[in-house]
N, C-alpha and C. Protein backbone atom coordinates (compact mmCIF):
# COMPACT_ATOMS: atom_id res chain seq x y z
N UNK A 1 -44.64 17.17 12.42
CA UNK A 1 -44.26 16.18 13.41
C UNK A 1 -42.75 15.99 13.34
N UNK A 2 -42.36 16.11 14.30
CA UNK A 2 -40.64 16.27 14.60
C UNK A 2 -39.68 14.61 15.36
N UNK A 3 -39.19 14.28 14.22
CA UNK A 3 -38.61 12.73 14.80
C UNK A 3 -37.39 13.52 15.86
N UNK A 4 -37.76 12.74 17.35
CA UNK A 4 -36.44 13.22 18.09
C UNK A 4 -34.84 12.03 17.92
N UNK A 5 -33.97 12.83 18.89
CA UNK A 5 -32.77 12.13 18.76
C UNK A 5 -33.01 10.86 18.61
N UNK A 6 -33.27 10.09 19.97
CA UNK A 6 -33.93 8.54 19.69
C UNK A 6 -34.31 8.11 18.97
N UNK A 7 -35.48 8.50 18.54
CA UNK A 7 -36.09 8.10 17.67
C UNK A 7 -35.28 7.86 16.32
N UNK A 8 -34.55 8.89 15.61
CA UNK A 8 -33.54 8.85 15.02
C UNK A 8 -32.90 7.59 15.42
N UNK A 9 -31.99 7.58 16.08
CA UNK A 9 -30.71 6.45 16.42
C UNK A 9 -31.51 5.26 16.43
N UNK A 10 -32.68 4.76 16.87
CA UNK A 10 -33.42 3.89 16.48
C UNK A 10 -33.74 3.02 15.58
N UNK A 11 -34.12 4.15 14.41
CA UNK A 11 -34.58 3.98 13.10
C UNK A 11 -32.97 3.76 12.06
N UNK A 12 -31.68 4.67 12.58
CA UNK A 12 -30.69 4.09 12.00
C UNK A 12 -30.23 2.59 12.25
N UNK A 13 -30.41 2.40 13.95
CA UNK A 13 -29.61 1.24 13.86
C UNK A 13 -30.78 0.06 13.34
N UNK A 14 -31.88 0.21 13.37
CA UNK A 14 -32.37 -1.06 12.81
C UNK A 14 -32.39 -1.21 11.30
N UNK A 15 -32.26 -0.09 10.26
CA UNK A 15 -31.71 0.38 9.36
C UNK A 15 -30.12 -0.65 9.12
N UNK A 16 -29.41 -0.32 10.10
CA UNK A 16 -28.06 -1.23 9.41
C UNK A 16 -28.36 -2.76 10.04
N UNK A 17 -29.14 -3.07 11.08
CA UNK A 17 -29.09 -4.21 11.65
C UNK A 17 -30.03 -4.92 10.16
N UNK A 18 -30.87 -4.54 9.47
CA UNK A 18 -31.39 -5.11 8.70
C UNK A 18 -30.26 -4.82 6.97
N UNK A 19 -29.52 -3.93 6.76
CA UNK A 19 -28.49 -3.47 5.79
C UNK A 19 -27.90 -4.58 6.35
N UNK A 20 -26.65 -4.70 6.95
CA UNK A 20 -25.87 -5.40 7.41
C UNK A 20 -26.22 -6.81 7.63
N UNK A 21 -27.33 -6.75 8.97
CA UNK A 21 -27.04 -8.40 9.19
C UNK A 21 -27.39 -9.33 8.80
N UNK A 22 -28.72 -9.19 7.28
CA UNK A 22 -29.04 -10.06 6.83
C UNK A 22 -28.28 -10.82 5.75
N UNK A 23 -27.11 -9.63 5.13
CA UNK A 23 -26.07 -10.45 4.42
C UNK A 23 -25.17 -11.43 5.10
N UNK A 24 -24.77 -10.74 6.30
CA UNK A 24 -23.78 -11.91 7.15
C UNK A 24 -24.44 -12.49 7.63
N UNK A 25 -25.84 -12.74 7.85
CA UNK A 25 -26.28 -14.29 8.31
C UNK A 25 -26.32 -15.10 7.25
N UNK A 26 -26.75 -14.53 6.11
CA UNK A 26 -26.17 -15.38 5.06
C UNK A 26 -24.95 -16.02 4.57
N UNK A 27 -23.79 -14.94 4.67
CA UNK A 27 -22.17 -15.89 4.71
C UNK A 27 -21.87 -16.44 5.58
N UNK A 28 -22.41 -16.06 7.00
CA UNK A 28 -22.45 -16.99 7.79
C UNK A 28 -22.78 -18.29 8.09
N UNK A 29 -24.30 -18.47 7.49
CA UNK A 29 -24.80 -19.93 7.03
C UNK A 29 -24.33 -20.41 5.97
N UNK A 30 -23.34 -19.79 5.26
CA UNK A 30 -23.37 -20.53 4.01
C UNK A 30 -21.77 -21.13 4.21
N UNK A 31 -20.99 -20.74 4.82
CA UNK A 31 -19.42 -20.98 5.89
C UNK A 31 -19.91 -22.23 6.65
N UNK A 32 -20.59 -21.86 7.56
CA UNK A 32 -21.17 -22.84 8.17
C UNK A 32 -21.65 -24.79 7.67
N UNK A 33 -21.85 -24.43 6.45
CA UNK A 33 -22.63 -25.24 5.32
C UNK A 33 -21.41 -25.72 4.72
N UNK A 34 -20.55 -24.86 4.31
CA UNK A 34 -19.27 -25.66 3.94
C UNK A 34 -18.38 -26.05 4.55
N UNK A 35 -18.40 -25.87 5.97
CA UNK A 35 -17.83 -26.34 7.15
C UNK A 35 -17.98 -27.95 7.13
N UNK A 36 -19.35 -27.52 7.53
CA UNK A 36 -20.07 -29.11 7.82
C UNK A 36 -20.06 -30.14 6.45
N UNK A 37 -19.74 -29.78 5.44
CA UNK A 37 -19.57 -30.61 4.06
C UNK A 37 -18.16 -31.24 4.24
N UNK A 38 -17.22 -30.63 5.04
CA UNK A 38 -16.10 -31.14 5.02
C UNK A 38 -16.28 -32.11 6.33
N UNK A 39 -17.17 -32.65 7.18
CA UNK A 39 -17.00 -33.28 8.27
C UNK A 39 -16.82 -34.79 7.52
N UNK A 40 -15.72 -35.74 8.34
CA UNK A 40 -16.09 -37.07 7.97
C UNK A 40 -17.13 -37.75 7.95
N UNK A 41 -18.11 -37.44 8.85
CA UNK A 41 -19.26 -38.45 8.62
C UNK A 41 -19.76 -38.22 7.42
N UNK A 42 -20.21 -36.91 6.96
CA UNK A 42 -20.64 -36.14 5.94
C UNK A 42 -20.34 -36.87 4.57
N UNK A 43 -18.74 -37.11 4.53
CA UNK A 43 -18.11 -37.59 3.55
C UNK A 43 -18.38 -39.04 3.24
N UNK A 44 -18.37 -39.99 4.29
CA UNK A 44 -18.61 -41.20 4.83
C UNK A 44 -19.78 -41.58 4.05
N UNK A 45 -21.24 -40.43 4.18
CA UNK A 45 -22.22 -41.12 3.50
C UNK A 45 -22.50 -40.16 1.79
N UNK A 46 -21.97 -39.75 1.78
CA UNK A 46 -22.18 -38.77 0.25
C UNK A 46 -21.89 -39.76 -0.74
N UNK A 47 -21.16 -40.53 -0.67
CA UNK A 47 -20.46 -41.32 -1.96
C UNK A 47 -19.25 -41.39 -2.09
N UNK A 48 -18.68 -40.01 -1.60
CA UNK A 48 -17.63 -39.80 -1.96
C UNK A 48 -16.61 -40.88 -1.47
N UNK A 49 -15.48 -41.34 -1.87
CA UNK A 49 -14.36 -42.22 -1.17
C UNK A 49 -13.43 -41.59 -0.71
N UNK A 50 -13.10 -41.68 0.10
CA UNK A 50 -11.78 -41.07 0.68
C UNK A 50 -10.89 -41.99 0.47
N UNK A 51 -11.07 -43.37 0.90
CA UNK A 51 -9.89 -44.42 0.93
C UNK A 51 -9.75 -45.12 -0.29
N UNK A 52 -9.06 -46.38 -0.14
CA UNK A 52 -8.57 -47.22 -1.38
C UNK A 52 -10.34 -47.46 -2.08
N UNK A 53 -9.63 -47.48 -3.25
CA UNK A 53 -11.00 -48.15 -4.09
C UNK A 53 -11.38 -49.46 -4.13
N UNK A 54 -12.05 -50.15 -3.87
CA UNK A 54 -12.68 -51.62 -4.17
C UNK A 54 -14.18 -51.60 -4.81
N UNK A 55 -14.10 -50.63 -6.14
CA UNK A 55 -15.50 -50.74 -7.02
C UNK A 55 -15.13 -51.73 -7.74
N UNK A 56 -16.62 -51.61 -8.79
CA UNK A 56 -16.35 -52.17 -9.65
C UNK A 56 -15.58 -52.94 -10.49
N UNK A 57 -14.85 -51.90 -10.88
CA UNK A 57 -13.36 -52.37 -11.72
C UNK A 57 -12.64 -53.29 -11.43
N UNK A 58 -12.69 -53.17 -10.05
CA UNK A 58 -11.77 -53.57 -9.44
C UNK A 58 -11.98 -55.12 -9.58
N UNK A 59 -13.17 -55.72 -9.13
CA UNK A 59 -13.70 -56.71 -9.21
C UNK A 59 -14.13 -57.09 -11.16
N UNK A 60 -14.47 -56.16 -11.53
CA UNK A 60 -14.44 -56.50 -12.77
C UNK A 60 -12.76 -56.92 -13.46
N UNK A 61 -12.21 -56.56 -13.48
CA UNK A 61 -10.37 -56.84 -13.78
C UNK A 61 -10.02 -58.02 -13.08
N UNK A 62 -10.41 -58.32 -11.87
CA UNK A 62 -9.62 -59.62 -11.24
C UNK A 62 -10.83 -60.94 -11.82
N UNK A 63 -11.54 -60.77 -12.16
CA UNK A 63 -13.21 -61.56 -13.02
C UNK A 63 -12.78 -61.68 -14.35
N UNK A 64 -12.34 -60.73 -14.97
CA UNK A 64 -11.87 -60.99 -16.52
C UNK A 64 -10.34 -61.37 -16.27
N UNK A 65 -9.75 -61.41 -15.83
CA UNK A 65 -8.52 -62.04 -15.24
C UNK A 65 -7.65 -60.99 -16.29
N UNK A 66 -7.67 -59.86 -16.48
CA UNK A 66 -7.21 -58.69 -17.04
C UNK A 66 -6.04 -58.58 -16.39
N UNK A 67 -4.79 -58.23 -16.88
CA UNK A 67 -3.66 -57.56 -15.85
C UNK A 67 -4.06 -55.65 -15.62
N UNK A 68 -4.23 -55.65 -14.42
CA UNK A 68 -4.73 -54.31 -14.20
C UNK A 68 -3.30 -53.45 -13.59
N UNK A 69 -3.21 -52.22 -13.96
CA UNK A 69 -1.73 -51.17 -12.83
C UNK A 69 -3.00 -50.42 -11.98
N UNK A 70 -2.17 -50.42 -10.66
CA UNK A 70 -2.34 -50.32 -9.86
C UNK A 70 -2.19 -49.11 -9.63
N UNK A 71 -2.85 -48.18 -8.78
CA UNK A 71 -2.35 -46.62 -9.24
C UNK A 71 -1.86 -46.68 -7.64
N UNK A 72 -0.39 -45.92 -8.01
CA UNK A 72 0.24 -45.54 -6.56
C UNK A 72 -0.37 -44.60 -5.45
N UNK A 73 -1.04 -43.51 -5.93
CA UNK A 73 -1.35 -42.95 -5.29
C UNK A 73 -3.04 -43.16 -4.37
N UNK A 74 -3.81 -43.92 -5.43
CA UNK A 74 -4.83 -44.23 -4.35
C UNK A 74 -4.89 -45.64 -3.89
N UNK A 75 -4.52 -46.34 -5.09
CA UNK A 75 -4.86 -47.89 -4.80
C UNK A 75 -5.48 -48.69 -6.14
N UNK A 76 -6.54 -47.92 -6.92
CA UNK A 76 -7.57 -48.23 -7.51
C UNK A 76 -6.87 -49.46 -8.58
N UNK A 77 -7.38 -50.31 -8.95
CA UNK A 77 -7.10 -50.70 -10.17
C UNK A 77 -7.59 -50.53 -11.60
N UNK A 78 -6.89 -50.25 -12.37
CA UNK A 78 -6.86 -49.68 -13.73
C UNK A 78 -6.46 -50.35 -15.20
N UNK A 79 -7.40 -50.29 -15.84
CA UNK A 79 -6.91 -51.20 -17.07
C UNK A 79 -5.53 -51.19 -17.55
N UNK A 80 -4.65 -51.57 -18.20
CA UNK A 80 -3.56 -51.87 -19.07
C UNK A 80 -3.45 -50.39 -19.95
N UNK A 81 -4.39 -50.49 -20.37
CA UNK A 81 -4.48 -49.36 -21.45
C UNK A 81 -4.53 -47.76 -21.22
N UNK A 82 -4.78 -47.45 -19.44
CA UNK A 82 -5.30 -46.46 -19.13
C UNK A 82 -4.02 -45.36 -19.08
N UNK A 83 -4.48 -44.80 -18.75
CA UNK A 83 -3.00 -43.62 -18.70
C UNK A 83 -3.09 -42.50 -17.59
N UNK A 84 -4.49 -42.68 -16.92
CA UNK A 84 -4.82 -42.07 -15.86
C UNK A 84 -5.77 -42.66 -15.45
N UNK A 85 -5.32 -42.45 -14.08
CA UNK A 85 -6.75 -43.41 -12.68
C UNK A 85 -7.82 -43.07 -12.87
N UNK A 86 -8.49 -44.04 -12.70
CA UNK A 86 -10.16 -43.45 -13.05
C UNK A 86 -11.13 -43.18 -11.76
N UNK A 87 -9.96 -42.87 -10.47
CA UNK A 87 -10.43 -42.29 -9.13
C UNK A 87 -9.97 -41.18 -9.18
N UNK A 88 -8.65 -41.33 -9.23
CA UNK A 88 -7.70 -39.72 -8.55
C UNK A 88 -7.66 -39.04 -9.94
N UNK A 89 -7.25 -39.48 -11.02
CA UNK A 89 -7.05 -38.96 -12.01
C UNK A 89 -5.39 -38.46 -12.17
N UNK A 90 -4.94 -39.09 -11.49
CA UNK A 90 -3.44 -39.16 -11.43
C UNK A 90 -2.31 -40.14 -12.52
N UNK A 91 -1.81 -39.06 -13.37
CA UNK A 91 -1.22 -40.09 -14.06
C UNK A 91 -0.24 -41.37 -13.92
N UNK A 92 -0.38 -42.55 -14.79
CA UNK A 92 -0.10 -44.12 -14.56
C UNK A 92 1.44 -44.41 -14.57
């Protein structure tokens, strides 16, 4: 039994369409995925903070009537003792 031309070119290209495109639908979804991790809303509900800090600490330090430094670069307030922010991690 004799595979013709077609048949051939057939069997190659679904050959690379399955070689090929199942890896790039994968970097593709996975680009995609880290795309969308960077959207603000995304960020908004993860936990993460983007802006000034008003946790804990913060309220804990002005409650113990602690003198807290203030870190320039995000905002956060920080014990006396600290030597780096305990948001940014930026030294005091």
């Amino acid at each position: 039994m004799a595979i013709t031309t077609a048949e051939l070119a057939l069997r190659l290209l679904v050959y690379l369409c399955v070689l090929v495109g199942a890896p790039l639908c994968f970097v593709l979804a996975f680009r995609l995925m880290d795309y969308g991790a960077k959207e603000t809303l995304v960020e908004q509900f993860s936990g993460q903070r983007t802006g000034r800090d008003t946790g804990q600490l913060n309220a804990y330090f002005r409650q113990a009537g602690v003198e807290a430094t203030t870190c320039n670069v995000c905002g956060a307030a920080n014990g006396p003792d600290y030597s780096y922010c305990h948001t940014c991690q930026e030294r005091l």
